[in-house]
PDB file of N, CA and C in Angstrom:
ATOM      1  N   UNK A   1     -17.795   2.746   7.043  1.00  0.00           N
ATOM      2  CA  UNK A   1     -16.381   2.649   6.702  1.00  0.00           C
ATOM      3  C   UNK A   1     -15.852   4.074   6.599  1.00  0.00           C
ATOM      4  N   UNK A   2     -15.058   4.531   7.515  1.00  0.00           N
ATOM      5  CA  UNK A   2     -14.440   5.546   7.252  1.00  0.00           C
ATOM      6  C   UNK A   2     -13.251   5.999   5.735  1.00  0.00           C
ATOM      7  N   UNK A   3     -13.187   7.256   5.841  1.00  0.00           N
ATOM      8  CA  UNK A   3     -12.213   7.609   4.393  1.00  0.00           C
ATOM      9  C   UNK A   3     -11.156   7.002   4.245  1.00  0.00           C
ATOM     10  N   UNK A   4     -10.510   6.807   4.856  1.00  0.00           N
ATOM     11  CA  UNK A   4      -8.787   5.970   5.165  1.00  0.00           C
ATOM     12  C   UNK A   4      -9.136   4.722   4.793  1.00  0.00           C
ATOM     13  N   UNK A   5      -9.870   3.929   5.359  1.00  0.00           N
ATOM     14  CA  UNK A   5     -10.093   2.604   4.685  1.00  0.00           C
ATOM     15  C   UNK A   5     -11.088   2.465   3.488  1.00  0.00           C
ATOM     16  N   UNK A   6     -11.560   3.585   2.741  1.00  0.00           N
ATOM     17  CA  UNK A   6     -12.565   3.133   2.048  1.00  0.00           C
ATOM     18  C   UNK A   6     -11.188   3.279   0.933  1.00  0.00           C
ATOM     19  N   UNK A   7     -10.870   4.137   1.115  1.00  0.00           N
ATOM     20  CA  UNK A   7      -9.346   4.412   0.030  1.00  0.00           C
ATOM     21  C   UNK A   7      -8.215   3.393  -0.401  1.00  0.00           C
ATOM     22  N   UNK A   8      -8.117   3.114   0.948  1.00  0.00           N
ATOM     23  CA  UNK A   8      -7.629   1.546   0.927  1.00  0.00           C
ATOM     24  C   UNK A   8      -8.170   0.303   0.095  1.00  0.00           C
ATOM     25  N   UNK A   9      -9.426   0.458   0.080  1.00  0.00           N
ATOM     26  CA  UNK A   9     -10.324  -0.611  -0.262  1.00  0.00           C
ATOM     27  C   UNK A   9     -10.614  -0.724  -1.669  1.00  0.00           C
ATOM     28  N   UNK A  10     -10.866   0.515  -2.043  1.00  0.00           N
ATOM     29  CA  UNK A  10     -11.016   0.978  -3.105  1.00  0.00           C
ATOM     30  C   UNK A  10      -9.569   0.307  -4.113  1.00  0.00           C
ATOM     31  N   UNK A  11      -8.140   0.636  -3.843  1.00  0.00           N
ATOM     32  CA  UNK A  11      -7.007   0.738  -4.011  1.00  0.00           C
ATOM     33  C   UNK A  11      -6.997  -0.666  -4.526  1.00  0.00           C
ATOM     34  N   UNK A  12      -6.902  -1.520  -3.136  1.00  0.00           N
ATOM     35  CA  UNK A  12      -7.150  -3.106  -3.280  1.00  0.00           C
ATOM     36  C   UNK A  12      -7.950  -3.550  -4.298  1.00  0.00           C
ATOM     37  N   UNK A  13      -8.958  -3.197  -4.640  1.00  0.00           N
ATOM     38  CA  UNK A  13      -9.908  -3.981  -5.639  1.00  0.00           C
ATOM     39  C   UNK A  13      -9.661  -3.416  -7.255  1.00  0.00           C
ATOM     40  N   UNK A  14      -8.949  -2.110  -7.036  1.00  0.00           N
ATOM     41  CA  UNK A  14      -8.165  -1.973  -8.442  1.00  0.00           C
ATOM     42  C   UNK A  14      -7.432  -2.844  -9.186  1.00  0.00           C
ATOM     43  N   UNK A  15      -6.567  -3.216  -7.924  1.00  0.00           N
ATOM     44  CA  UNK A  15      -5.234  -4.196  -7.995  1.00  0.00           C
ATOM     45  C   UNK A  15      -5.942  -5.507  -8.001  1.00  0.00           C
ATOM     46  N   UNK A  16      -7.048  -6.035  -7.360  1.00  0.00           N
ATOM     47  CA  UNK A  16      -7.584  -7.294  -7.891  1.00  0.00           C
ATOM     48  C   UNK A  16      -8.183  -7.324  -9.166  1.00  0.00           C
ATOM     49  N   UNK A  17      -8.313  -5.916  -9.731  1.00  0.00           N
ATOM     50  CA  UNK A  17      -9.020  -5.895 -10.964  1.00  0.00           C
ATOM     51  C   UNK A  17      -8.027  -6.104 -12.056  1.00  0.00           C
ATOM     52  N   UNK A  18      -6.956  -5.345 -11.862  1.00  0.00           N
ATOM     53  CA  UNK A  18      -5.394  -6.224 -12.401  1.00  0.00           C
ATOM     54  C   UNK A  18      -5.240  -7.212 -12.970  1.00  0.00           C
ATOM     55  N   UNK A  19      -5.145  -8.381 -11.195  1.00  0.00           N
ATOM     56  CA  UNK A  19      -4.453  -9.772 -11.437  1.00  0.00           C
ATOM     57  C   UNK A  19      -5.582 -10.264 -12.360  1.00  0.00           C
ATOM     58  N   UNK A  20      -6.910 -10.124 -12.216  1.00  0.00           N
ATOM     59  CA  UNK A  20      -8.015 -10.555 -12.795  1.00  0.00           C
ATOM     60  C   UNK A  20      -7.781 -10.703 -14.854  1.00  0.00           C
ATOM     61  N   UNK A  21      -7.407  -9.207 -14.786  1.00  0.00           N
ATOM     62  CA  UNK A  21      -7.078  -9.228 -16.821  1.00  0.00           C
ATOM     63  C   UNK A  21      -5.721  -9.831 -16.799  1.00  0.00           C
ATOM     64  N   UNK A  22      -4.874  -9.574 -16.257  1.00  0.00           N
ATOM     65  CA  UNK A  22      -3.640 -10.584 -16.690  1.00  0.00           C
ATOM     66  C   UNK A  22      -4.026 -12.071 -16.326  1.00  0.00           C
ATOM     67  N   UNK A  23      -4.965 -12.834 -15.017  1.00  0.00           N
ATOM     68  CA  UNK A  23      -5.185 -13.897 -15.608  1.00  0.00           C
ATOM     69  C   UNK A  23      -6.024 -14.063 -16.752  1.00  0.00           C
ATOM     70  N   UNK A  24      -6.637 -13.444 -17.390  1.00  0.00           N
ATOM     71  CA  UNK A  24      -7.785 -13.439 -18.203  1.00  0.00           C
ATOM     72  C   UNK A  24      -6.549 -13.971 -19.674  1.00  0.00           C
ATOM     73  N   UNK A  25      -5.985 -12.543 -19.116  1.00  0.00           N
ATOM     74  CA  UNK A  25      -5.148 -12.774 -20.536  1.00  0.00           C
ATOM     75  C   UNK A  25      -3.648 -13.810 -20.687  1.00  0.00           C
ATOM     76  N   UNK A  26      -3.498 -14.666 -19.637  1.00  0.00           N
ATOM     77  CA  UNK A  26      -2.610 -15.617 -19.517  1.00  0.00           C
ATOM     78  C   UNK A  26      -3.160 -16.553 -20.048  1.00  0.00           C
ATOM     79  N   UNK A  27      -4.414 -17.157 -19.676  1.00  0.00           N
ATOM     80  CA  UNK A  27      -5.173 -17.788 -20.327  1.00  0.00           C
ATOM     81  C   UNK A  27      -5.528 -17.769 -21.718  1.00  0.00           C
ATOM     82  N   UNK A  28      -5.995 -16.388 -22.024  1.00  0.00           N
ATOM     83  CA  UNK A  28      -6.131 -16.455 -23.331  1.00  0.00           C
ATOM     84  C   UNK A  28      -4.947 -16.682 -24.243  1.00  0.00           C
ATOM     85  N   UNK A  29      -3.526 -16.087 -23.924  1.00  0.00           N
ATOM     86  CA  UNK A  29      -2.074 -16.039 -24.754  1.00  0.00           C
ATOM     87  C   UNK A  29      -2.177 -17.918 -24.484  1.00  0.00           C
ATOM     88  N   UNK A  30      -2.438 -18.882 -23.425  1.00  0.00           N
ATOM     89  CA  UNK A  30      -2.113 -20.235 -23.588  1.00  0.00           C
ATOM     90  C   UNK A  30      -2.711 -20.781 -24.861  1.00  0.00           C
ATOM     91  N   UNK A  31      -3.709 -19.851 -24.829  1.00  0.00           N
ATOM     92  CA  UNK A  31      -4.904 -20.922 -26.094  1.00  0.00           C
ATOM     93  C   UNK A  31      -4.907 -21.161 -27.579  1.00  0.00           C
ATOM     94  N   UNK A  32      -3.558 -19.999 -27.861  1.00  0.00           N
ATOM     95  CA  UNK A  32      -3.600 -20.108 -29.627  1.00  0.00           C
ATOM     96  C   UNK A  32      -2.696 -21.004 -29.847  1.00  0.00           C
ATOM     97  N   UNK A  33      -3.316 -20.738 -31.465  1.00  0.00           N
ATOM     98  CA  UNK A  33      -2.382 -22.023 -32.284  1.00  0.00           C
ATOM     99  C   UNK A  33      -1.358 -21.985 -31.919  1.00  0.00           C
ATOM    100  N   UNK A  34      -0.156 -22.983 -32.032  1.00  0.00           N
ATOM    101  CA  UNK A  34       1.151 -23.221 -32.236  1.00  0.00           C
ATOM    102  C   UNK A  34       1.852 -23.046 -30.769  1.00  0.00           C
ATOM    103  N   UNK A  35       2.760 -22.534 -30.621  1.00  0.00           N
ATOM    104  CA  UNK A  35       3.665 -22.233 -29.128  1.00  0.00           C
ATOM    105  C   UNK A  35       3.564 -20.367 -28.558  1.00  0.00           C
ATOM    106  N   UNK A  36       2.970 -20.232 -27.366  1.00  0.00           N
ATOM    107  CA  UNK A  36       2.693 -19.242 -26.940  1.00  0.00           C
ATOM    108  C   UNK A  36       3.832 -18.662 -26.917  1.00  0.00           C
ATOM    109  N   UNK A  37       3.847 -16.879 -27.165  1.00  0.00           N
ATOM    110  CA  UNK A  37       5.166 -16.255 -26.861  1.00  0.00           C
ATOM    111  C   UNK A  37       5.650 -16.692 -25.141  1.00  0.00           C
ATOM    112  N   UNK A  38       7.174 -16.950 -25.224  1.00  0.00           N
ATOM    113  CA  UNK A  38       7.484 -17.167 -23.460  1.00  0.00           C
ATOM    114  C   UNK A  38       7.698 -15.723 -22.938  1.00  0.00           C
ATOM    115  N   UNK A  39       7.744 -14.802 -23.777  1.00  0.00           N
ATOM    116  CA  UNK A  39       8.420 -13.041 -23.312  1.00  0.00           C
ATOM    117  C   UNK A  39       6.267 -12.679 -22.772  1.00  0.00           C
ATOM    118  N   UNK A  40       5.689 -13.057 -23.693  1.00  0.00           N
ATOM    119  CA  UNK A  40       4.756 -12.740 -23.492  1.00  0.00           C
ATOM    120  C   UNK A  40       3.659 -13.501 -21.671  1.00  0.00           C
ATOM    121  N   UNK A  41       4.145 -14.542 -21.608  1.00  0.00           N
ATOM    122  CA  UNK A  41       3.856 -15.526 -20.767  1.00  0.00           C
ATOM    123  C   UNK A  41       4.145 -14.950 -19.554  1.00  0.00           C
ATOM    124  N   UNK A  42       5.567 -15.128 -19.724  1.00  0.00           N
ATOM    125  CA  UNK A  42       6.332 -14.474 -18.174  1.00  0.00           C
ATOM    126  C   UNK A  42       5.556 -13.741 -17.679  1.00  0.00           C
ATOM    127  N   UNK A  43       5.773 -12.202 -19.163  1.00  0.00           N
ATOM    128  CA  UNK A  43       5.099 -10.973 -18.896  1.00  0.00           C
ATOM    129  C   UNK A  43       3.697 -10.520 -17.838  1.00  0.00           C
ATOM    130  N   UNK A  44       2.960 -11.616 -18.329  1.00  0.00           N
ATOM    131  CA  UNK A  44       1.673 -11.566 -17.968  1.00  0.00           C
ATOM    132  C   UNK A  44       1.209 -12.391 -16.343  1.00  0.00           C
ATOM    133  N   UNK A  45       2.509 -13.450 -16.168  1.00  0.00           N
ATOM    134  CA  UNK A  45       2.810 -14.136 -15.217  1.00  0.00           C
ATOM    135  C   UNK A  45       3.467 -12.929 -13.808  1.00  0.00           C
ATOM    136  N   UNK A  46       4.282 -12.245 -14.307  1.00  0.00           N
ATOM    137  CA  UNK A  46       4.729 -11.479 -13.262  1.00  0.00           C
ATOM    138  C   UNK A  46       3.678 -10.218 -12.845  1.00  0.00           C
ATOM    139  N   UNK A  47       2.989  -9.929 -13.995  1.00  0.00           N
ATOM    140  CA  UNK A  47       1.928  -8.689 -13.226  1.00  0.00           C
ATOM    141  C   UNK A  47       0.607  -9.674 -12.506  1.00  0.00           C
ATOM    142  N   UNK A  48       0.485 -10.640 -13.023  1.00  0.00           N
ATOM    143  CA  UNK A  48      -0.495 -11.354 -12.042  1.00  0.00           C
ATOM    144  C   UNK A  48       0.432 -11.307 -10.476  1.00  0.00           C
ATOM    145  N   UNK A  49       1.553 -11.751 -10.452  1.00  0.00           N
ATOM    146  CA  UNK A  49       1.698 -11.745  -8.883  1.00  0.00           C
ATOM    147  C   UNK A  49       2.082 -10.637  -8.436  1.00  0.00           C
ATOM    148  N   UNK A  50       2.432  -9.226  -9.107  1.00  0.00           N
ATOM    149  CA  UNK A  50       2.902  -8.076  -8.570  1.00  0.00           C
ATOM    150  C   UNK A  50       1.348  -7.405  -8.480  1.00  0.00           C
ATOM    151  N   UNK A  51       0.383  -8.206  -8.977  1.00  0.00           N
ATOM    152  CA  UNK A  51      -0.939  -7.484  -8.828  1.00  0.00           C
ATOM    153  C   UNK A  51      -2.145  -7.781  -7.146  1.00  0.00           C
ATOM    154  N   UNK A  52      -1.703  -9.168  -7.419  1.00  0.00           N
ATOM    155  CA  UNK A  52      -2.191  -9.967  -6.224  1.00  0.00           C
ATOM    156  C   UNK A  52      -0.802  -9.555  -5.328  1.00  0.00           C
ATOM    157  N   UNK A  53       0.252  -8.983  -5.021  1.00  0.00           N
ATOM    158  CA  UNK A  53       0.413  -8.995  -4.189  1.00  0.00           C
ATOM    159  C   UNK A  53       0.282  -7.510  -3.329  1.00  0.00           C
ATOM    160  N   UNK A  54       0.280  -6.800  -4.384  1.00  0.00           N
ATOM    161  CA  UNK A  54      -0.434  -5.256  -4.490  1.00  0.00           C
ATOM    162  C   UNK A  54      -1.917  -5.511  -3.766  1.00  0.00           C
ATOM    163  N   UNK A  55      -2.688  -6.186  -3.744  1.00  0.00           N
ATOM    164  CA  UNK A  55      -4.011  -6.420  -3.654  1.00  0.00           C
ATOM    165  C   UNK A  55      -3.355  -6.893  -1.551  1.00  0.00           C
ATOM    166  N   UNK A  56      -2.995  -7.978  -1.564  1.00  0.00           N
ATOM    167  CA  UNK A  56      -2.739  -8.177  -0.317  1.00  0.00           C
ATOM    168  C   UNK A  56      -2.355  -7.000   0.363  1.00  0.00           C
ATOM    169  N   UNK A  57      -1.612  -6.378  -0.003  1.00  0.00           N
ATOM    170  CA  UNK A  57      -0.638  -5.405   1.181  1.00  0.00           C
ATOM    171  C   UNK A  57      -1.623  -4.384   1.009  1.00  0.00           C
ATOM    172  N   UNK A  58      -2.542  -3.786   0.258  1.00  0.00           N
ATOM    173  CA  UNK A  58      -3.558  -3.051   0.330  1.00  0.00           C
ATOM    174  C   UNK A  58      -4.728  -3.337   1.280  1.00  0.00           C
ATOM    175  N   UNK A  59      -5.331  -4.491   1.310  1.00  0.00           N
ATOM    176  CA  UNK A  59      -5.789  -5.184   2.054  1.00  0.00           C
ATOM    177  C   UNK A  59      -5.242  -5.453   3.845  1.00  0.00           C
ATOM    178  N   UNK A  60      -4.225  -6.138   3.834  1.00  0.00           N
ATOM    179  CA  UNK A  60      -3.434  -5.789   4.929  1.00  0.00           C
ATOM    180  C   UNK A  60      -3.271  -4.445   5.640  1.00  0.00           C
ATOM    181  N   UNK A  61      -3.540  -3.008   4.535  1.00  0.00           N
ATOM    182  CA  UNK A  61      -3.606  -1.665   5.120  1.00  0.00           C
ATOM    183  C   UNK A  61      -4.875  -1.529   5.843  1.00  0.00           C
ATOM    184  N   UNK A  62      -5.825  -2.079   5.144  1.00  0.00           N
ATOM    185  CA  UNK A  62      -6.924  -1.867   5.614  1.00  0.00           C
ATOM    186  C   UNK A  62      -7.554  -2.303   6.681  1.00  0.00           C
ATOM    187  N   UNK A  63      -6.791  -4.091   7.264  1.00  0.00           N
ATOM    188  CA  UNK A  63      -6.901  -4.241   8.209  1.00  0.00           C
ATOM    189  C   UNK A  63      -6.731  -3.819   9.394  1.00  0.00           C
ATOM    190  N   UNK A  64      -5.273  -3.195   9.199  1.00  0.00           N
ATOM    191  CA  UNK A  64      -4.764  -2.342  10.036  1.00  0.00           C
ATOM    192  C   UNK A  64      -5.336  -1.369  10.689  1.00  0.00           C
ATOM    193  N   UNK A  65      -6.560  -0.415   9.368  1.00  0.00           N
ATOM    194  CA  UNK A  65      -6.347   0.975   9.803  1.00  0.00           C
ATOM    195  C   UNK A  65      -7.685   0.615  10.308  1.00  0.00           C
ATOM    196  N   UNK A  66      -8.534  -0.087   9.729  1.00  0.00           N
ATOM    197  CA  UNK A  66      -9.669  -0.840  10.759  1.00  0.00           C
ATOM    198  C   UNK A  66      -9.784  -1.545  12.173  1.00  0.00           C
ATOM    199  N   UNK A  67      -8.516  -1.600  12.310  1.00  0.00           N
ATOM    200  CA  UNK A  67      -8.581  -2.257  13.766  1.00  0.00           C
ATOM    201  C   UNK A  67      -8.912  -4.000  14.027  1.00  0.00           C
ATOM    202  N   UNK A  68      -9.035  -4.976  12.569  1.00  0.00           N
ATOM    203  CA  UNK A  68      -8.916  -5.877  12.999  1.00  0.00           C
ATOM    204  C   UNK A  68      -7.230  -6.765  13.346  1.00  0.00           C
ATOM    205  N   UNK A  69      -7.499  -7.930  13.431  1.00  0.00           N
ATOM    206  CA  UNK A  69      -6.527  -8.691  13.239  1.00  0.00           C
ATOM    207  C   UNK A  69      -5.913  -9.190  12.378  1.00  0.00           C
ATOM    208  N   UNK A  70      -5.077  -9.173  12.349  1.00  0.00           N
ATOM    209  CA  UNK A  70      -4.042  -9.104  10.664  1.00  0.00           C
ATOM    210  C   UNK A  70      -3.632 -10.347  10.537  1.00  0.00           C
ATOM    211  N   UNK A  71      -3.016 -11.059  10.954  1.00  0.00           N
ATOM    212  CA  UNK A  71      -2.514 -12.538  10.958  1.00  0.00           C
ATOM    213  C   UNK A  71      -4.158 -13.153  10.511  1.00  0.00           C
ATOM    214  N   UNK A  72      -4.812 -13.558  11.156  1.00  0.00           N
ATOM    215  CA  UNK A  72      -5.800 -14.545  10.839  1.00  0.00           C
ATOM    216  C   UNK A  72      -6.764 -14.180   9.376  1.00  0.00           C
ATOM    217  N   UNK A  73      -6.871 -13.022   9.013  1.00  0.00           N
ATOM    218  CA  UNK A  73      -7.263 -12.281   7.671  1.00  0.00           C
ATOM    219  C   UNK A  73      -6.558 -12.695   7.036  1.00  0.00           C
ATOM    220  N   UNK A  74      -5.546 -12.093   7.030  1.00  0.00           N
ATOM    221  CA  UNK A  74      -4.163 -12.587   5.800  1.00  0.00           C
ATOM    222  C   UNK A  74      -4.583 -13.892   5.550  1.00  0.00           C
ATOM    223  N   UNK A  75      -4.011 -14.925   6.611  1.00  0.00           N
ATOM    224  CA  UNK A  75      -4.249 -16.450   5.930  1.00  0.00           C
ATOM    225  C   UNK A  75      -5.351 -16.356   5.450  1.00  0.00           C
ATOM    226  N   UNK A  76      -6.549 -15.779   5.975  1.00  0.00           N
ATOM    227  CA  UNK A  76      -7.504 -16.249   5.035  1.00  0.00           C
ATOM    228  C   UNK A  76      -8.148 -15.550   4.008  1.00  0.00           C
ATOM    229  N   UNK A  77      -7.126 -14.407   3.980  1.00  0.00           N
ATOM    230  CA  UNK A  77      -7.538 -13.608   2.087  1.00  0.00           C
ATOM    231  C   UNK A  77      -6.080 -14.119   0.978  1.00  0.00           C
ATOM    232  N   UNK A  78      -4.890 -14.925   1.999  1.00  0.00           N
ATOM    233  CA  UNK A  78      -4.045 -15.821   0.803  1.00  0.00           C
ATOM    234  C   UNK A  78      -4.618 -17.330   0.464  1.00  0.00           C
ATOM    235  N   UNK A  79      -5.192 -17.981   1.403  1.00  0.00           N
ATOM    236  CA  UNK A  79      -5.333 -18.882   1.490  1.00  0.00           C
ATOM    237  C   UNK A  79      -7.177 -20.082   0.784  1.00  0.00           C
ATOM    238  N   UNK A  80      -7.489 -18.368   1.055  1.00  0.00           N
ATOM    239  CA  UNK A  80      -9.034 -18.509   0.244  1.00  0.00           C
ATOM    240  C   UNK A  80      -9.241 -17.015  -0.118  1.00  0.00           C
ATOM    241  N   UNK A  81      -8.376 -16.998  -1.735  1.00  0.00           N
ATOM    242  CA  UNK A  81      -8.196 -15.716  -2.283  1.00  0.00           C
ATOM    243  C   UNK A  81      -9.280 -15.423  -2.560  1.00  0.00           C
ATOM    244  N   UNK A  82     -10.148 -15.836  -3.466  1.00  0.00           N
ATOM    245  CA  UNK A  82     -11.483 -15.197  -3.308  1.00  0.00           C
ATOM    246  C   UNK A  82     -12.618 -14.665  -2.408  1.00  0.00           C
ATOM    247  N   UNK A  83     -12.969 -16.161  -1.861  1.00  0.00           N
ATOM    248  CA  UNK A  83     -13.950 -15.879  -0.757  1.00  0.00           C
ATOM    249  C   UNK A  83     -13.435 -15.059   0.700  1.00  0.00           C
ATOM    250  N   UNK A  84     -11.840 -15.303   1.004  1.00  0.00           N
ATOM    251  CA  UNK A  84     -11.365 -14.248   2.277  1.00  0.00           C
ATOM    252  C   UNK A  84     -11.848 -13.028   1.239  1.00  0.00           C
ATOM    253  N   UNK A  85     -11.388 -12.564   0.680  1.00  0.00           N
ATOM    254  CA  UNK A  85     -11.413 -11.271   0.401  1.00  0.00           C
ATOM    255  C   UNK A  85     -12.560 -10.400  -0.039  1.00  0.00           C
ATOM    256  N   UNK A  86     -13.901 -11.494  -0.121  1.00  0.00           N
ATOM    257  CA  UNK A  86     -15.182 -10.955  -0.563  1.00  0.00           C
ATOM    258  C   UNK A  86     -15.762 -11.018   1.282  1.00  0.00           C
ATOM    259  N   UNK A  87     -15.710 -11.971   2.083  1.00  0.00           N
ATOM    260  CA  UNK A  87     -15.880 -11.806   3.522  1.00  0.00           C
ATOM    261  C   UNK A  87     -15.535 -10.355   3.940  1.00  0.00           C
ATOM    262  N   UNK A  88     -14.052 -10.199   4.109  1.00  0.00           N
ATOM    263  CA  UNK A  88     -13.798  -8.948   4.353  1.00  0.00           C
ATOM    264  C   UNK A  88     -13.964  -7.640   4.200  1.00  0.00           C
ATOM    265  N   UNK A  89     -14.548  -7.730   2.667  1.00  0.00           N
ATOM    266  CA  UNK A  89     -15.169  -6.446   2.311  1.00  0.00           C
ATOM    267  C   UNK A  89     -16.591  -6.546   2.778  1.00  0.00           C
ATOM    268  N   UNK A  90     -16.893  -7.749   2.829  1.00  0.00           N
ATOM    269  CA  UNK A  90     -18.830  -7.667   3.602  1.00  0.00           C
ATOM    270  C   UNK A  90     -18.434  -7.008   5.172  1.00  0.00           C
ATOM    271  N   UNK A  91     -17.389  -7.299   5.792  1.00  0.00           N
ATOM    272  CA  UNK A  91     -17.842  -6.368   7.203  1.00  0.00           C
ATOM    273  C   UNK A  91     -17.087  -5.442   7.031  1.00  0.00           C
ATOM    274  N   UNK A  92     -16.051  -5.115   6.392  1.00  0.00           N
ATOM    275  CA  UNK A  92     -15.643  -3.437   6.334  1.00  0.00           C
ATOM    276  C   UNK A  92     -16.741  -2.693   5.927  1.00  0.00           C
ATOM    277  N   UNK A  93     -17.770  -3.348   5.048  1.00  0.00           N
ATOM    278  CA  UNK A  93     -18.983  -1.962   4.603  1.00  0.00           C
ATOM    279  C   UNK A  93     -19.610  -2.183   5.318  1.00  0.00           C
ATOM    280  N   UNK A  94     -19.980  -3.249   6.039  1.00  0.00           N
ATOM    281  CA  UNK A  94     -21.133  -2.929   7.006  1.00  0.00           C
ATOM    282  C   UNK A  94     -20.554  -1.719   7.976  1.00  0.00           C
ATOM    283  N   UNK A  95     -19.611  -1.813   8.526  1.00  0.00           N
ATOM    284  CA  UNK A  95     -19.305  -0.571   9.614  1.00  0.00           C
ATOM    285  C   UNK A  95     -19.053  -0.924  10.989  1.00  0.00           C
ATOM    286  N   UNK A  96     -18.519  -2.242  10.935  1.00  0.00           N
ATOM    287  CA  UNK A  96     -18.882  -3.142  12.209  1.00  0.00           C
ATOM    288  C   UNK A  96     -17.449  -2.769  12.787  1.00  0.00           C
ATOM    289  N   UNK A  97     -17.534  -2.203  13.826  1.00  0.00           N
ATOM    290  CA  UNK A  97     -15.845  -1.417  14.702  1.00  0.00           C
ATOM    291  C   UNK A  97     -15.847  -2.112  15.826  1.00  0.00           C
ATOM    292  N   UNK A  98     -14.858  -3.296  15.640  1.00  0.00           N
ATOM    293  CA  UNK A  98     -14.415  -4.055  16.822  1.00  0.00           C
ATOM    294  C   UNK A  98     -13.725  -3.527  17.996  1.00  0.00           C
ATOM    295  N   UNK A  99     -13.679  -2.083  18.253  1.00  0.00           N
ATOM    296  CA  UNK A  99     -13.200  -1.934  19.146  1.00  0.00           C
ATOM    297  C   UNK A  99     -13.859  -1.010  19.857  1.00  0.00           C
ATOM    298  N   UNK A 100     -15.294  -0.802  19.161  1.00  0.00           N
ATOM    299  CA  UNK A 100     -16.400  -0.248  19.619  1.00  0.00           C
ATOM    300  C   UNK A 100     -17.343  -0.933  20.753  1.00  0.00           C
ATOM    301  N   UNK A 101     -17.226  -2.385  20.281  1.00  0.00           N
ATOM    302  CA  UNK A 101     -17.588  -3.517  20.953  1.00  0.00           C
ATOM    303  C   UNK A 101     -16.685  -4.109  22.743  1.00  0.00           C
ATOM    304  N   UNK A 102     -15.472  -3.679  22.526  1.00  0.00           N
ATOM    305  CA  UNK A 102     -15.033  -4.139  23.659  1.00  0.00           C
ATOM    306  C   UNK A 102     -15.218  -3.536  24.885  1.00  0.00           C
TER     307      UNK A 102
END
């Protein structure tokens, strides 16, 4: 993996490390006694998707600067948020350059 995309990559999994504590902690603000703050809810609701979507378009860089295909990734790092996005990092580290191949 070259520097440009490892930076990228790197970047991305910050930002999944993000959405990860704000869901952690959406969850946890649902669980106490009585009625959850709604200022607090939102709060934690909007950095989950400004985090995951930070995570995509980082991701999306990386496709780019790697040389795969961007459309069919995307759907499948929105669509199978976890497992697309653990796939993708298994062949960006391997080093596998699709355009080495053609």
């Amino acid at each position: 993996m070259n520097t440009s995309v490892k930076n990228v990559v790197e970047s991305a999994l910050v930002a999944l490390l993000a959405a990860a504590c704000c869901l952690w902690f959406l969850i946890s603000a649902a669980h106490v006694d009585g009625e959850p703050s709604p200022a607090l809810m939102t709060f934690l609701a909007l950095g989950l998707a400004a985090a995951l979507m930070a995570h995509w378009v980082f991701m999306a860089l990386a496709l780019r600067r790697s040389g795969r295909g961007l459309l069919p990734w995307m759907l499948a790092l929105v669509f199978l948020c976890p497992l697309g996005t653990v796939a993708l990092l298994a062949l960006l580290s391997a080093g596998d350059d699709p355009r080495a191949q053609v």
